[in-house]
Every structure is written in structure tokens, then in C-alpha cells.
PDB file of N, CA and C in Angstrom:
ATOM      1  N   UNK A   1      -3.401  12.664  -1.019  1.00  0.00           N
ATOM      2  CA  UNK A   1      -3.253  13.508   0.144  1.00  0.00           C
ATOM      3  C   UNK A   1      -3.420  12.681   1.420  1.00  0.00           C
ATOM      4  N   UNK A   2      -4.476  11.787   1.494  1.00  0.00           N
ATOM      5  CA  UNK A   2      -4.929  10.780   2.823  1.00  0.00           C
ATOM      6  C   UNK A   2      -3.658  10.290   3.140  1.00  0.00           C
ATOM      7  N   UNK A   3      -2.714   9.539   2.072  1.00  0.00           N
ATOM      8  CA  UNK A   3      -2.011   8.880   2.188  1.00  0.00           C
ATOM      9  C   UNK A   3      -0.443   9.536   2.495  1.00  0.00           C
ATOM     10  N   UNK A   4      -0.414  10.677   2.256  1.00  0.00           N
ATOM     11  CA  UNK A   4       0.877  11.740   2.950  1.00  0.00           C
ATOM     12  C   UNK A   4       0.693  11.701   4.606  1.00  0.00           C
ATOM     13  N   UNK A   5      -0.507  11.919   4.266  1.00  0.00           N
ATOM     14  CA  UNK A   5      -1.204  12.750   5.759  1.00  0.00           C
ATOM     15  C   UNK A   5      -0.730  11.649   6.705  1.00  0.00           C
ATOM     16  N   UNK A   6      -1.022  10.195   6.523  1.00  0.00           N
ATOM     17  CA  UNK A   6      -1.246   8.910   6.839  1.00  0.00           C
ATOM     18  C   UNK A   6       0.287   8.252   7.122  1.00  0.00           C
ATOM     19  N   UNK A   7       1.245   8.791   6.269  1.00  0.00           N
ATOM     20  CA  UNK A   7       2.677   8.419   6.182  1.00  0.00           C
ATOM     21  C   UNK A   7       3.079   7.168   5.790  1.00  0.00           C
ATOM     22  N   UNK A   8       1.959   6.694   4.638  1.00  0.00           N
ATOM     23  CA  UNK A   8       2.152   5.604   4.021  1.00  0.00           C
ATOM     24  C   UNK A   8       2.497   5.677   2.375  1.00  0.00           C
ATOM     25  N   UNK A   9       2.459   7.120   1.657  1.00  0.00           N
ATOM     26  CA  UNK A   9       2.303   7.171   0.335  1.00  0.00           C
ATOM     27  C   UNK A   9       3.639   6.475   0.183  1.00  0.00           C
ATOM     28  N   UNK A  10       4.761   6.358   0.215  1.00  0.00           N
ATOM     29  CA  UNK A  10       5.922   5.649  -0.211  1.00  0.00           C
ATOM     30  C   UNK A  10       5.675   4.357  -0.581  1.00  0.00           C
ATOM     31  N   UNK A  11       5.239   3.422   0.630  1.00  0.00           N
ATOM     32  CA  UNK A  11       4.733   2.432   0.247  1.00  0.00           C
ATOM     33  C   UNK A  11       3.740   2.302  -0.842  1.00  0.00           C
ATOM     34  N   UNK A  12       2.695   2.603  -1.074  1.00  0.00           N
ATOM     35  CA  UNK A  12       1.915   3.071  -2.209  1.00  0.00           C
ATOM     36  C   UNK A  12       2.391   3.090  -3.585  1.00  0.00           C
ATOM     37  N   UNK A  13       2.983   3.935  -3.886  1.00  0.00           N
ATOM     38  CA  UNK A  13       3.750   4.099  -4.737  1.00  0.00           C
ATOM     39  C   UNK A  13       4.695   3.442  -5.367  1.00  0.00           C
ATOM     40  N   UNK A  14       5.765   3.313  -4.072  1.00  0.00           N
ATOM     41  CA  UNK A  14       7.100   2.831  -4.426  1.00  0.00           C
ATOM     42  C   UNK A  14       7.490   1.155  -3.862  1.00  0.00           C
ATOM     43  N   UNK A  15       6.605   0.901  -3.059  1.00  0.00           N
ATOM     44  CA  UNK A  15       6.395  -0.340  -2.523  1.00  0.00           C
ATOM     45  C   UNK A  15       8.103  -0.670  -1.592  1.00  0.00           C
ATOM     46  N   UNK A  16       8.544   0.917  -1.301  1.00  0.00           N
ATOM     47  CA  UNK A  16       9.826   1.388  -0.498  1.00  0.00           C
ATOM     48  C   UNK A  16      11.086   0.753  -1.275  1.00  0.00           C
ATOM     49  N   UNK A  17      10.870   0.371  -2.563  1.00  0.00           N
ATOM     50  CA  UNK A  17      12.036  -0.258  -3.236  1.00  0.00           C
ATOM     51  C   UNK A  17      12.410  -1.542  -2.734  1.00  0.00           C
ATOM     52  N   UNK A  18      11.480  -2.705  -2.313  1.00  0.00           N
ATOM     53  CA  UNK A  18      11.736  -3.766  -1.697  1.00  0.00           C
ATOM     54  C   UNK A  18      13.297  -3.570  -0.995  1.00  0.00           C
ATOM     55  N   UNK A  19      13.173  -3.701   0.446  1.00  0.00           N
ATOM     56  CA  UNK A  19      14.245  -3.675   1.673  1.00  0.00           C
ATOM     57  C   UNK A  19      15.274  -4.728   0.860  1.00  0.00           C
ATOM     58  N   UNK A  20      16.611  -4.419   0.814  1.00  0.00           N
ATOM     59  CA  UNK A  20      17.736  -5.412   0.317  1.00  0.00           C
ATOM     60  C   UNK A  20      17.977  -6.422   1.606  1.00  0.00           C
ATOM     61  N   UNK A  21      18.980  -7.293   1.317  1.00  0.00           N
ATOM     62  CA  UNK A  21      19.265  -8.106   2.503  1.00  0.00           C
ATOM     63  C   UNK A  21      19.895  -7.670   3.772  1.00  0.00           C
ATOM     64  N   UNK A  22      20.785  -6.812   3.422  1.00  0.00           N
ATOM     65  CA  UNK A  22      20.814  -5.286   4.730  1.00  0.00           C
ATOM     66  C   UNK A  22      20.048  -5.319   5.489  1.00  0.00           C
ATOM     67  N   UNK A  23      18.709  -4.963   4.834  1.00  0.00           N
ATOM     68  CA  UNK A  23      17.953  -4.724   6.174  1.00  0.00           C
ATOM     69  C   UNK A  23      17.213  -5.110   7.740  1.00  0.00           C
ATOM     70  N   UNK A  24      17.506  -4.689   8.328  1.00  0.00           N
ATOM     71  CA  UNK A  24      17.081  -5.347   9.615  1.00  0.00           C
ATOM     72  C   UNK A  24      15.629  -5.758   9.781  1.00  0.00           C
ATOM     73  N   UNK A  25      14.864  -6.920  10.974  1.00  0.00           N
ATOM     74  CA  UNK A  25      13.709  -7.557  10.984  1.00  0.00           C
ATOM     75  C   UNK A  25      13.004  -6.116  11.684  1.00  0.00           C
ATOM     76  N   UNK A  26      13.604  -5.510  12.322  1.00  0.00           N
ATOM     77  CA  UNK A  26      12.563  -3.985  12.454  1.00  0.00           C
ATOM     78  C   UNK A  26      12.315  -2.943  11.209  1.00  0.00           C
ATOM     79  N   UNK A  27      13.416  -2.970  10.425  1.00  0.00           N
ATOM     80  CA  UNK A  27      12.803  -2.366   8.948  1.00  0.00           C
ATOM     81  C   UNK A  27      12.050  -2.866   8.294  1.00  0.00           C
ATOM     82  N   UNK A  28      11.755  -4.446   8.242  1.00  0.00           N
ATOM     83  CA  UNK A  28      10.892  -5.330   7.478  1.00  0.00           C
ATOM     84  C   UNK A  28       9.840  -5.369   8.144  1.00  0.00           C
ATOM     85  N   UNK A  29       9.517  -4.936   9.651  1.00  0.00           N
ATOM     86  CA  UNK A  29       8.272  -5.084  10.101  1.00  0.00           C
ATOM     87  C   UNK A  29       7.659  -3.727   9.735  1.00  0.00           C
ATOM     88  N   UNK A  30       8.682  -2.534   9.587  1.00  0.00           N
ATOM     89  CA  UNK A  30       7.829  -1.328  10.004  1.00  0.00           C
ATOM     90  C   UNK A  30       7.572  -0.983   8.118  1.00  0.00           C
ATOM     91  N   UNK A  31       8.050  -1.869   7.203  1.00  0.00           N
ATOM     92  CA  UNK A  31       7.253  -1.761   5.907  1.00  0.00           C
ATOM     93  C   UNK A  31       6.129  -2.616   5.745  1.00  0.00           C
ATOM     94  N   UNK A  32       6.190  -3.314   6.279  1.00  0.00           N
ATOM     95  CA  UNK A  32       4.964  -4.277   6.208  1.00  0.00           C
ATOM     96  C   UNK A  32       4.020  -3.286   7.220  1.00  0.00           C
ATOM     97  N   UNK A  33       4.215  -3.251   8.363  1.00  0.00           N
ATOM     98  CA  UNK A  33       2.932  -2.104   8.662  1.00  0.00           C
ATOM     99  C   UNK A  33       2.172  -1.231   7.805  1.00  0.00           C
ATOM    100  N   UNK A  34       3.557  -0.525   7.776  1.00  0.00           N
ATOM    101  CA  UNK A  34       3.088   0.493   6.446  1.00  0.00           C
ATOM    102  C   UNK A  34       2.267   0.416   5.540  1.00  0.00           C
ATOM    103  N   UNK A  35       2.489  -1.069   4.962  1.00  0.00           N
ATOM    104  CA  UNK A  35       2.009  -1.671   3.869  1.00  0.00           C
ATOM    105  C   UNK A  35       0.697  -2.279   3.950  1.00  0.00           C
ATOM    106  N   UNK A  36       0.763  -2.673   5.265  1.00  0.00           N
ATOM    107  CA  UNK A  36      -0.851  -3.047   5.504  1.00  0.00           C
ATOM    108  C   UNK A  36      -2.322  -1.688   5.870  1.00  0.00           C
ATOM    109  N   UNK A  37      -1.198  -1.020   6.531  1.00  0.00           N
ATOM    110  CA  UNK A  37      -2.110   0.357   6.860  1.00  0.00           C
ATOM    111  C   UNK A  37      -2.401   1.079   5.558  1.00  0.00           C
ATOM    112  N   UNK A  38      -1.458   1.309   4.830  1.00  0.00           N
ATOM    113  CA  UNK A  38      -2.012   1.500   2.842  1.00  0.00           C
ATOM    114  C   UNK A  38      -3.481   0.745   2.644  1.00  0.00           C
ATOM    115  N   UNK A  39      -2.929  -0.695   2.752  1.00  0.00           N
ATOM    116  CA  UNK A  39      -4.009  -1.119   2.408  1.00  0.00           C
ATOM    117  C   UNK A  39      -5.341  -0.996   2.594  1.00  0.00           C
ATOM    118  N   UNK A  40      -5.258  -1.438   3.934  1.00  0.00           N
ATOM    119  CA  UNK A  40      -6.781  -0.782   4.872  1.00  0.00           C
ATOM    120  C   UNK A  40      -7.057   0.417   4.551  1.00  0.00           C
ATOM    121  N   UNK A  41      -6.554   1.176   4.361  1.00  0.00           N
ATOM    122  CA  UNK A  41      -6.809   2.569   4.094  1.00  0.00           C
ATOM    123  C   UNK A  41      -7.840   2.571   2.582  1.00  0.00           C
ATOM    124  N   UNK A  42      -7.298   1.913   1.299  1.00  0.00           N
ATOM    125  CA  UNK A  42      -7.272   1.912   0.468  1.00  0.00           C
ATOM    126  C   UNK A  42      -9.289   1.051   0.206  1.00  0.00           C
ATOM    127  N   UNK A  43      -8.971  -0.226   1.312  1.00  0.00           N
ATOM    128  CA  UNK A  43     -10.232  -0.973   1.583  1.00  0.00           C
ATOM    129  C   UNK A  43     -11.422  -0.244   2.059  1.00  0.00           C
ATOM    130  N   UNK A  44     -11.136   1.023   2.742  1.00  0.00           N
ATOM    131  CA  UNK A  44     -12.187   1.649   3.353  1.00  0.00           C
ATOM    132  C   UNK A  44     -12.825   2.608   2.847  1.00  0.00           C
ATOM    133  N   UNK A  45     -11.891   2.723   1.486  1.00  0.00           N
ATOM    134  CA  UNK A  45     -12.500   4.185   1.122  1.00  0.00           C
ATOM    135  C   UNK A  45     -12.802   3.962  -0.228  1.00  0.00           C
ATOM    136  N   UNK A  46     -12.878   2.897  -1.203  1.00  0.00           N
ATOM    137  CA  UNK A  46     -13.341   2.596  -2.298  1.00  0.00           C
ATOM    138  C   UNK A  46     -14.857   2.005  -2.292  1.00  0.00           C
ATOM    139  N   UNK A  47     -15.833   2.459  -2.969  1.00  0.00           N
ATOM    140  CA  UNK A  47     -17.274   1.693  -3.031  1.00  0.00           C
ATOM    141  C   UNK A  47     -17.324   0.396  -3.667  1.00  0.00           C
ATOM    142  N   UNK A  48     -18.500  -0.604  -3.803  1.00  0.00           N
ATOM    143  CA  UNK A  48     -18.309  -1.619  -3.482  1.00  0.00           C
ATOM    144  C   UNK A  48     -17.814  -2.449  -4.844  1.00  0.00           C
ATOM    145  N   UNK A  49     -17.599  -1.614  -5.874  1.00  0.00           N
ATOM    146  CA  UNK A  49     -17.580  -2.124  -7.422  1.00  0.00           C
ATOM    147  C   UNK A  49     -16.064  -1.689  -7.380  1.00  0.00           C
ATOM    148  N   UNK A  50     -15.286  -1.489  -6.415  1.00  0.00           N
ATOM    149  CA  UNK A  50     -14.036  -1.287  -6.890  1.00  0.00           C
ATOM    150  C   UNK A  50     -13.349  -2.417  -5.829  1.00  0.00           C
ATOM    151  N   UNK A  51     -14.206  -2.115  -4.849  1.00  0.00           N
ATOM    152  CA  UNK A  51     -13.554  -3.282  -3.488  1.00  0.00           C
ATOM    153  C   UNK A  51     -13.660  -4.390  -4.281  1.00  0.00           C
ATOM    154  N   UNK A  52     -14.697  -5.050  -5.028  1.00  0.00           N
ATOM    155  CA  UNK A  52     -14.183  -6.487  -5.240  1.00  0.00           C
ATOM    156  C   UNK A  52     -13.061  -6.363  -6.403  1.00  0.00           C
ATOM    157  N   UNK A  53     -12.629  -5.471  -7.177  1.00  0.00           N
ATOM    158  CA  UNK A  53     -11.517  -5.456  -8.049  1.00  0.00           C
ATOM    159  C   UNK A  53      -9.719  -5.710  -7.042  1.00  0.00           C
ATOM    160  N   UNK A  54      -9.805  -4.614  -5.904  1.00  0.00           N
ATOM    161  CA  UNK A  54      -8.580  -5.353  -4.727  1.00  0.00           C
ATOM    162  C   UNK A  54      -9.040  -6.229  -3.338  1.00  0.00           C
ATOM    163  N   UNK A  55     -10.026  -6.693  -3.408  1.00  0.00           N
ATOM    164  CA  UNK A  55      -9.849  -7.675  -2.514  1.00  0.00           C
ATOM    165  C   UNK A  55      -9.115  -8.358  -2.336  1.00  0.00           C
ATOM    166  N   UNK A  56      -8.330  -9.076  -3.497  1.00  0.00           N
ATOM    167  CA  UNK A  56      -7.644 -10.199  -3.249  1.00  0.00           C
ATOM    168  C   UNK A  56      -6.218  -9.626  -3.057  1.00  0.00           C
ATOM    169  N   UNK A  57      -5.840  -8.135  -3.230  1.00  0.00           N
ATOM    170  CA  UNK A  57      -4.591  -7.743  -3.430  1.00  0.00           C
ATOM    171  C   UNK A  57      -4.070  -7.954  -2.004  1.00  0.00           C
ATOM    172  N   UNK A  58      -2.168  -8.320  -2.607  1.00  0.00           N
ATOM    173  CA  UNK A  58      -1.715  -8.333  -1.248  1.00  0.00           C
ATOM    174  C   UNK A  58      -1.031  -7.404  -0.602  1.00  0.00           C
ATOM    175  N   UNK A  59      -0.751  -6.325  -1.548  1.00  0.00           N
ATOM    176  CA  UNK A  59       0.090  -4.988  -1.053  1.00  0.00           C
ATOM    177  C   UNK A  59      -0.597  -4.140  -1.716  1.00  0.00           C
ATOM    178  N   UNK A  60      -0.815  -3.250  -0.580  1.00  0.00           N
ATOM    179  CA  UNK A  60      -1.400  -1.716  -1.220  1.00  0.00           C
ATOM    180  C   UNK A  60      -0.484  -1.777  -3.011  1.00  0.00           C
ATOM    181  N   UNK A  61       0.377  -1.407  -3.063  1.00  0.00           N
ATOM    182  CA  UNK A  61       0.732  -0.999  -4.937  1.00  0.00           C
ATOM    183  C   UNK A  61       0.071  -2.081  -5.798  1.00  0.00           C
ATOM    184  N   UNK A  62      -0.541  -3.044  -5.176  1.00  0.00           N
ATOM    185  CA  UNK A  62      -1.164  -4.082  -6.031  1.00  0.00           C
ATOM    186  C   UNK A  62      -2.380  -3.374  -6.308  1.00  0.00           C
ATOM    187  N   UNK A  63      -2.593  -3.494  -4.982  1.00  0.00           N
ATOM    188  CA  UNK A  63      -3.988  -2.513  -5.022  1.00  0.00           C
ATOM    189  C   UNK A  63      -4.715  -1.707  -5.590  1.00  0.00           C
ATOM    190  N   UNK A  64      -3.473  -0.658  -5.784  1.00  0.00           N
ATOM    191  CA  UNK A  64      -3.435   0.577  -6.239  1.00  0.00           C
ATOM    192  C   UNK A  64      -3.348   0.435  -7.799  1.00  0.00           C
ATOM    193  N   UNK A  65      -2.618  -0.641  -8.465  1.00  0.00           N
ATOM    194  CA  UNK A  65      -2.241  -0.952  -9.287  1.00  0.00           C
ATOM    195  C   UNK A  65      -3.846  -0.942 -10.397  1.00  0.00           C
ATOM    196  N   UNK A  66      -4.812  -1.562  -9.995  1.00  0.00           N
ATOM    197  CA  UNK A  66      -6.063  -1.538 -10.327  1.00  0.00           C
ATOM    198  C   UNK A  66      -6.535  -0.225 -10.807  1.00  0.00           C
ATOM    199  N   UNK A  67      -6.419   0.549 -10.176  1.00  0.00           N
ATOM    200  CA  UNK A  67      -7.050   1.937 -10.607  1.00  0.00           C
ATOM    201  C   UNK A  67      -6.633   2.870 -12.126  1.00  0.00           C
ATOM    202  N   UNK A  68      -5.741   1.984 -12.082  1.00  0.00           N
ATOM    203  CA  UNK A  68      -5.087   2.699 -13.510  1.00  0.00           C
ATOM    204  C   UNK A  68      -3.539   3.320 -13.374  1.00  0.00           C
ATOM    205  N   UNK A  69      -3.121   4.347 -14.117  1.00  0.00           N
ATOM    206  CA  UNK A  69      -1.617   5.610 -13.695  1.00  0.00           C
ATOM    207  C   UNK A  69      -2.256   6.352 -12.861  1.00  0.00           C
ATOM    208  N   UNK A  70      -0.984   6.690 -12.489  1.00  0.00           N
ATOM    209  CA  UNK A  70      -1.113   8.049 -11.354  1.00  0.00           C
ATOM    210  C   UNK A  70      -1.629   9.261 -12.475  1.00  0.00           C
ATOM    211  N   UNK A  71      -2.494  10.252 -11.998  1.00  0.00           N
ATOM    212  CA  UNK A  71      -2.913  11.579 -12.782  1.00  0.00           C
ATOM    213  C   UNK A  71      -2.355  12.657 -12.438  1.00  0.00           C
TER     214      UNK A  71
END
């Protein structure tokens, strides 16, 4: 829900279907935002036995990837 609310779940999830070569350097910036604001998001709200499991991740779906399937 945070992450609807937030307008990042795509990224999350779908990691936006990596941008093809089409895409323009303003579509590639405004997924990488995206992608970083996932993240942070993701950093702030896990306690401290899960933070060191994505610390090192570099995209929120990595991240996310840790927790297990979607339920």
C-alpha cells in the first residue's frame, strides 16, 4: 500500500521492464528516481535484522527480492 501511495510499486515489482534503447535520458532518470525512492523507502521501514539482509542491494526489486514471494 506505502508503495502505491508513494508511486513507486512498479518499480518494486516490475523493475518497469528495464527501459529499451528507445528510451529517452529523462525516462532513465525518472526510473532511477523511482528506483531509489523504493529503496529508501524500503531502508526505513525494515528493523535492524532485515536491514543488514538489503543493505548491499542496488535496486529496490533486489531488495525486495530478500523477503521472499509476493503474498
Amino acid at each position: 500500500m506505502l508503495f502505491k501511495f508513494q508511486e513507486v510499486s512498479d518499480v518494486v515489482e516490475n523493475r518497469c521492464q528495464a527501459l529499451g534503447s528507445s528510451s529517452t535520458e529523462v525516462q532513465k532518470a525518472m526510473v532511477k528516481k523511482k528506483d531509489n525512492k523504493a529503496l529508501f523507502i524500503l531502508h526505513q521501514y525494515v528493523d535492524d535484522v532485515h536491514f543488514e539482509k538489503i543493505q548491499n542491494a542496488t535496486t529496490a526489486k533486489e531488495a525486495r527480492g530478500h523477503f521472499g514471494s509476493k503474498s
